[in-house]
Protein backbone atom coordinates (compact mmCIF):
# COMPACT_ATOMS: atom_id res chain seq x y z
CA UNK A 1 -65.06 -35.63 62.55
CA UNK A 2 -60.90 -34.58 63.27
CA UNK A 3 -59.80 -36.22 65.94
CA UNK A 4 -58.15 -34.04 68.45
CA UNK A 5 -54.37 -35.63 69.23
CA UNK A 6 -51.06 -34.18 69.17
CA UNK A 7 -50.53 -34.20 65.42
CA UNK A 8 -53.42 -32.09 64.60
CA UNK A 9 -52.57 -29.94 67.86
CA UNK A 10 -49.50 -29.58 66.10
CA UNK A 11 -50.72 -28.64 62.69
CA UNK A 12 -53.55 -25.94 64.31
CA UNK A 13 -50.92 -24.62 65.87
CA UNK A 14 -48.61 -24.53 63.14
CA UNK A 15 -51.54 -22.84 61.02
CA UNK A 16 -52.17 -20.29 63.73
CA UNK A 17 -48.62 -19.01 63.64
CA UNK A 18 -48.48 -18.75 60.16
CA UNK A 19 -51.92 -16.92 60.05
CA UNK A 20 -50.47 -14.79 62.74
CA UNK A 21 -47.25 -13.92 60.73
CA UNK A 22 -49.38 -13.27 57.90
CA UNK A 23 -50.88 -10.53 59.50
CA UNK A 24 -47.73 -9.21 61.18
CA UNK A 25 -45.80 -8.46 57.72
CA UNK A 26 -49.47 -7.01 56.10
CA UNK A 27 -49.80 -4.49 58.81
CA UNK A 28 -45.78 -3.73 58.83
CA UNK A 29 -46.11 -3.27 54.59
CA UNK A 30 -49.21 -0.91 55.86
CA UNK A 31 -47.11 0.98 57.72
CA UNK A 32 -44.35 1.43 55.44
CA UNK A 33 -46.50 2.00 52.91
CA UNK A 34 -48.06 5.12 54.57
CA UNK A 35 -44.48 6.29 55.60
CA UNK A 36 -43.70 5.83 51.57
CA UNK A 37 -47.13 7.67 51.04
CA UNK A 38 -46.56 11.01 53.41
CA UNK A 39 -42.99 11.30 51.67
CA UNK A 40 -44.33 11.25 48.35
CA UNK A 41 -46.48 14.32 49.69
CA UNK A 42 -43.81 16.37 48.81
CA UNK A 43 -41.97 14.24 46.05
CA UNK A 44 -41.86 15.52 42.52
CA UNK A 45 -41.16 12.11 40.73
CA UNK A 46 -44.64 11.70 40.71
CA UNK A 47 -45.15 14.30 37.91
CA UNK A 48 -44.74 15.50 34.24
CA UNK A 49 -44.51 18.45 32.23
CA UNK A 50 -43.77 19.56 29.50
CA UNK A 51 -40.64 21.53 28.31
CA UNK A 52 -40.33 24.39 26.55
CA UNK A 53 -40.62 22.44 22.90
CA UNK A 54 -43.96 20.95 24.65
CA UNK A 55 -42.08 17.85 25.03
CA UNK A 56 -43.81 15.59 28.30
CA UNK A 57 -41.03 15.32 30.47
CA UNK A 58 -41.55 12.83 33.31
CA UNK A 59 -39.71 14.70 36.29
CA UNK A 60 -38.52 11.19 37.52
CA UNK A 61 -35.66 11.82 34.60
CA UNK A 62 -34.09 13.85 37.44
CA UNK A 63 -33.49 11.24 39.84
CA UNK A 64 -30.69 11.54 42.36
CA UNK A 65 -30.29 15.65 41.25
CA UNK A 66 -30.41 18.24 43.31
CA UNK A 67 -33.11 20.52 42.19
CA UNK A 68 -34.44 23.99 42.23
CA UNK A 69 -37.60 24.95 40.71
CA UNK A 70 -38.22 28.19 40.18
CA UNK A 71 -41.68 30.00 38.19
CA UNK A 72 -40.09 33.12 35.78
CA UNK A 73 -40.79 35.89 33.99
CA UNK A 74 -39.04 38.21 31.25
CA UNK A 75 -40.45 41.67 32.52
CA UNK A 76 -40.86 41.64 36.32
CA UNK A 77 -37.80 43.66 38.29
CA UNK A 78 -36.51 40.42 39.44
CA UNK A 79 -35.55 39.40 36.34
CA UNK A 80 -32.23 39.64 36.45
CA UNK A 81 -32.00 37.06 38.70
CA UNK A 82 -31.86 34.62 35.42
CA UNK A 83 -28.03 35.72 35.61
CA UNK A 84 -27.67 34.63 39.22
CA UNK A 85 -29.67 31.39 38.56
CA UNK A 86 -27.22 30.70 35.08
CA UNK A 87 -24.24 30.97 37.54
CA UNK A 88 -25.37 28.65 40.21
CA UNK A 89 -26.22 26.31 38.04
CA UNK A 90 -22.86 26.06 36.37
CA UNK A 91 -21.03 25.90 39.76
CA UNK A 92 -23.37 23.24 40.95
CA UNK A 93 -24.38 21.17 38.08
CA UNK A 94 -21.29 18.91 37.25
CA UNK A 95 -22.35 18.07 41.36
CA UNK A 96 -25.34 16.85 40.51
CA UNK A 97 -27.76 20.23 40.24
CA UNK A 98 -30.56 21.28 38.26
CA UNK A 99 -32.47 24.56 37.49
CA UNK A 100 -36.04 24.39 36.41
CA UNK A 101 -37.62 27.53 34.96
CA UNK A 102 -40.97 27.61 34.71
CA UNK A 103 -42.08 30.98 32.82
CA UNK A 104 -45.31 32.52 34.29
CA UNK A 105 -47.57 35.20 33.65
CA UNK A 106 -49.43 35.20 36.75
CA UNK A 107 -47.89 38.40 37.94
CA UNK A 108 -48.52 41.64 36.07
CA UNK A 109 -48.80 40.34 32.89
CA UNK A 110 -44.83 40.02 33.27
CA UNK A 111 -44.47 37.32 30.79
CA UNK A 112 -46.71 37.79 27.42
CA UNK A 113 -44.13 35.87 24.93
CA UNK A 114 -44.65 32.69 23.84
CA UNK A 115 -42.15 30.35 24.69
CA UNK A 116 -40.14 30.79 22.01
CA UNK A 117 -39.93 34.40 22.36
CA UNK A 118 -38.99 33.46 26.27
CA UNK A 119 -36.30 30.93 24.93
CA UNK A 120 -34.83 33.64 22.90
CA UNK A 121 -34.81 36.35 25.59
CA UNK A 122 -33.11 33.57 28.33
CA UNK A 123 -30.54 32.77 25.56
CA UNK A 124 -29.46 36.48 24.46
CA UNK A 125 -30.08 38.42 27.55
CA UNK A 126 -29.09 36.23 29.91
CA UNK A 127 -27.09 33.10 28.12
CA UNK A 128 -29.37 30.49 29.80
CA UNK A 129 -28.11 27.10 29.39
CA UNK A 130 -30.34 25.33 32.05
CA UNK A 131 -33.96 24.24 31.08
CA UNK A 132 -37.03 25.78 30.30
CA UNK A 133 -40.31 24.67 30.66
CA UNK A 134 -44.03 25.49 29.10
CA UNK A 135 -45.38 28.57 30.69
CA UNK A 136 -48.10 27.61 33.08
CA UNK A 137 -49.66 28.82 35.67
CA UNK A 138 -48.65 28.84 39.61
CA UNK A 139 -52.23 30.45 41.45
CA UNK A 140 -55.76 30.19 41.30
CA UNK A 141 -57.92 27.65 39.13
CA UNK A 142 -55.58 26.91 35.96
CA UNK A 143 -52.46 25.84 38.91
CA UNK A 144 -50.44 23.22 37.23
CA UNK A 145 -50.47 19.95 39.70
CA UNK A 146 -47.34 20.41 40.38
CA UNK A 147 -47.30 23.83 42.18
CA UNK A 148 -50.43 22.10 43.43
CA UNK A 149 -48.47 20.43 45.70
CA UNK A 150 -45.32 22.27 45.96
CA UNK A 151 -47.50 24.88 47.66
CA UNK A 152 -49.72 22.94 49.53
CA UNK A 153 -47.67 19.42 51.21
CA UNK A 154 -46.18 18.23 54.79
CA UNK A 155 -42.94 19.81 54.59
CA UNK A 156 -42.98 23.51 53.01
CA UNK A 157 -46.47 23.78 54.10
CA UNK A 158 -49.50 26.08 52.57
CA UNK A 159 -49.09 29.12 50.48
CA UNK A 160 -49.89 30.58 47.83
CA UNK A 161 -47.08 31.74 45.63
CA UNK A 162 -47.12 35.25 46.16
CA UNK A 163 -44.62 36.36 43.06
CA UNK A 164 -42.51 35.40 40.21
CA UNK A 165 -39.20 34.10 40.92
CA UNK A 166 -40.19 32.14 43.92
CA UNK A 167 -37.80 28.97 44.30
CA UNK A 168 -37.99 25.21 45.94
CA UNK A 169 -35.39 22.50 46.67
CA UNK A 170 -35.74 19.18 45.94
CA UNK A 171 -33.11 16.76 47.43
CA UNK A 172 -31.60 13.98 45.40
CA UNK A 173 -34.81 11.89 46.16
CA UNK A 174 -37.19 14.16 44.70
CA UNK A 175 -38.48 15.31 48.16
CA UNK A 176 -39.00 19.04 48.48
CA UNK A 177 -36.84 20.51 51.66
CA UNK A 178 -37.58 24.29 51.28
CA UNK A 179 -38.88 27.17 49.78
CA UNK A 180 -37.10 30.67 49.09
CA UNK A 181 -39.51 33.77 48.39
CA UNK A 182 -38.41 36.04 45.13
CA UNK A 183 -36.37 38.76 47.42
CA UNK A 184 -33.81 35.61 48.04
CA UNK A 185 -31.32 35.93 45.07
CA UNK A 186 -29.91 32.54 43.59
CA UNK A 187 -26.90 33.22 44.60
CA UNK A 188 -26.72 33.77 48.45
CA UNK A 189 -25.61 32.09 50.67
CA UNK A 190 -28.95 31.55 52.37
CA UNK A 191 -29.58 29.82 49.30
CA UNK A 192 -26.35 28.12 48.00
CA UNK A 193 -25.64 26.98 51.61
CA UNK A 194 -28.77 24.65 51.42
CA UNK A 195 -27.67 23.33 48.07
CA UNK A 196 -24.35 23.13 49.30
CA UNK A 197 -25.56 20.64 51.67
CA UNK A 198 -27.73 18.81 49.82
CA UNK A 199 -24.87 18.09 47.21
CA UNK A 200 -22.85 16.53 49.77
């Protein structure tokens, strides 16, 4: 049987305080954690893909960039928009910026080639120097997770993407900030200002 004296008053109490912070810190880590969680709602780090060589490419390689991720297509009448996306990209990108092209053929059929018919075309037509990806798909059943969640998280929201060209930011911490629709051209200032301000 304990005997009950000031020493072993001491040491409950000492126990119960410990206990106590114990159970503090594991619901403040809870709590962080789920703040950690709903940011990665949007956060890209979380996911690879392949490149146009069908490399995996882990997209955590783009840490502290600026991105902008964009699904493309050789034949669609926003096309030329490659040339507006080629010159943002080499005004921004000793800043800190990345375009990611994602060919698609979603749309209209608007992008039969393979990708090294698409890699060509960029190269020639357009003199694309930022990268390419594997085409994939942006709607319906075959959606690659990652438009998964770029249309469908706590920030941007739910959509569907409704053409090709369609473009998202990503800050330098992977979370996405915004979405542009295909009208917006690369090079506006509705669009540069945001990057503008993200590069600062």
């Amino acid at each position: 049987m304990i005997k009950i004296n000031n020493k072993n008053i001491e040491r409950l109490l000492i126990m119960i305080s410990i206990l106590g912070l114990t159970l503090l810190g594991n619901n403040m880590n809870a709590q962080n954690i789920s703040k950690e969680e709903l940011l990665k709602d949007a956060n890209v780090y979380k996911y690879s893909v392949k490149n146009i060589k069908k490399e995996d490419v882990s997209l955590k390689n783009y840490e502290g960039k600026v991105l902008l991720i964009v699904n493309v297509a050789s034949e669609c009448g926003y096309t030329p928009q490659y040339e507006g996306l080629e010159k943002i990209y080499e005004k921004y990108h000793a800043k800190g910026f990345e375009v990611l092209a994602f060919p698609c053929n979603d749309f209209g059929g608007q992008e039969p080639g393979t990708n090294e018919e698409i890699q060509k075309f960029c190269s020639t037509k357009f003199s694309v120097t930022f990268p390419l990806f594997d085409k994939i798909s942006v709607k319906d059943d075959q959606k690659a997770d990652l438009y998964k969640m770029l249309t469908d998280n706590s920030v941007t929201g739910k959509s569907e993407i409704s053409w090709n060209f369609e473009k998202f930011l990503v800050d330098r911490k992977g979370h996405v900030v915004k979405n542009f629709k295909s009208k917006v051209k690369p090079e506006s200032e509705e669009l540069t200002s945001e990057i503008e301000k993200l590069l600062n």
